[in-house]
Protein backbone atom coordinates (compact mmCIF):
# COMPACT_ATOMS: atom_id res chain seq x y z
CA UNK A 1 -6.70 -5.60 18.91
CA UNK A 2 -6.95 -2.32 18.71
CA UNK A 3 -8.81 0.24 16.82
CA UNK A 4 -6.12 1.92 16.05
CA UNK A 5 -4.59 -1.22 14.24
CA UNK A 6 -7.31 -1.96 11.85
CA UNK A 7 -6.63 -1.08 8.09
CA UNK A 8 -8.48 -1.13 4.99
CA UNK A 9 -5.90 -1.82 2.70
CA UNK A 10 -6.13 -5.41 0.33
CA UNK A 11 -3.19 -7.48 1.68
CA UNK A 12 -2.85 -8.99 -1.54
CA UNK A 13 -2.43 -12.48 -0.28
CA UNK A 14 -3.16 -16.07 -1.68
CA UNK A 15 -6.98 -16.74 -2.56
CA UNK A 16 -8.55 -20.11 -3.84
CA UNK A 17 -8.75 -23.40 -2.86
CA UNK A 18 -4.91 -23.41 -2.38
CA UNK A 19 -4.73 -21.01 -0.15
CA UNK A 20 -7.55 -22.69 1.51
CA UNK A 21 -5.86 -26.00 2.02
CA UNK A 22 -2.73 -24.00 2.93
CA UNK A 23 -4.81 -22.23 5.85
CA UNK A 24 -6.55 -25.33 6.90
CA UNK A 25 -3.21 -27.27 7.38
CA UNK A 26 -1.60 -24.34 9.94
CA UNK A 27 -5.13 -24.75 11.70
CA UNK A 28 -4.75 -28.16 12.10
CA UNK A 29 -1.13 -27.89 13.28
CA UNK A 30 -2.14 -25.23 15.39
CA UNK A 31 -5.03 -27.20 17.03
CA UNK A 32 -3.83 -30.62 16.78
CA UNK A 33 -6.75 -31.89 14.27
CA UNK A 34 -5.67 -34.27 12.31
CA UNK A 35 -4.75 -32.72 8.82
CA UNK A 36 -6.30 -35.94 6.76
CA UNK A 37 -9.80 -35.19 8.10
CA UNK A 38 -9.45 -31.62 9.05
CA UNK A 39 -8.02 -30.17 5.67
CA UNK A 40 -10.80 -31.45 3.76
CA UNK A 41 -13.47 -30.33 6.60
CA UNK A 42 -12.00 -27.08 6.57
CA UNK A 43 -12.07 -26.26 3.24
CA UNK A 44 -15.57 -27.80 2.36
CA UNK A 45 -16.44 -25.20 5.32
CA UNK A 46 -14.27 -22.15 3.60
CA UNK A 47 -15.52 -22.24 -0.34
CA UNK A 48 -19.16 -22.42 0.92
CA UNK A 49 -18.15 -20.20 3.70
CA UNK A 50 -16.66 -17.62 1.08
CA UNK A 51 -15.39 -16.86 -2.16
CA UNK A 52 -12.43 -17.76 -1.69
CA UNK A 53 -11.48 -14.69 0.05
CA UNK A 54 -10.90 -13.59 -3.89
CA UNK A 55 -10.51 -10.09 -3.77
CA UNK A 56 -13.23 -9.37 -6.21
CA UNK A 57 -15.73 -10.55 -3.06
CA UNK A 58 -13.92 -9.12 -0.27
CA UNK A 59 -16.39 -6.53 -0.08
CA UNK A 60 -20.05 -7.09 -0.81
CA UNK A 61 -20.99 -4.76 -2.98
CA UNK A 62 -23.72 -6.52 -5.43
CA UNK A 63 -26.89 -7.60 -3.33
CA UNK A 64 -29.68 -6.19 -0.62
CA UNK A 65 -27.02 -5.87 2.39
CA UNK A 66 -25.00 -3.07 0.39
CA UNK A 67 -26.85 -0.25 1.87
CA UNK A 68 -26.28 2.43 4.43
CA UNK A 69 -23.34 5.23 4.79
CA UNK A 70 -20.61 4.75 2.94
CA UNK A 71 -17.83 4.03 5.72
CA UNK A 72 -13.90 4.30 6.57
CA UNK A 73 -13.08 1.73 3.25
CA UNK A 74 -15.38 3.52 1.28
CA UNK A 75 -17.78 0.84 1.15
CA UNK A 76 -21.39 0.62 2.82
């Protein structure tokens, strides 16, 4: 990828647990896992992974790593 195609813009997709499973399924068709074990795995690993990928926590903004310049997403 490059450079040039990275954006900063909220894609507005699915969050939750839903959209977890729904992730974890195309990973398991896409690496041949078995979806019975490898759903469950794969979420367990996402919602402690994450938030969710909720847009409220995309960007850490609330703790001691939120320091520095503010960069290109107007975050630091």
């Amino acid at each position: 990828m490059e450079l040039s195609e990275v954006t900063y813009e909220d894609p507005d997709d699915e969050s939750g647990e839903s959209a977890m499973r729904t992730y974890a399924r195309r990973a398991c068709e896409l690496t041949g896992m078995d979806p019975e074990y490898g759903v469950p795995a794969l979420v367990t690993i996402a919602l402690r992974e994450s938030a969710s990928n909720h847009p409220q926590w995309r960007v850490n903004t609330n703790d001691s790593n939120t320091h520095g310049p503010v960069m290109a997403d107007g975050h630091p």
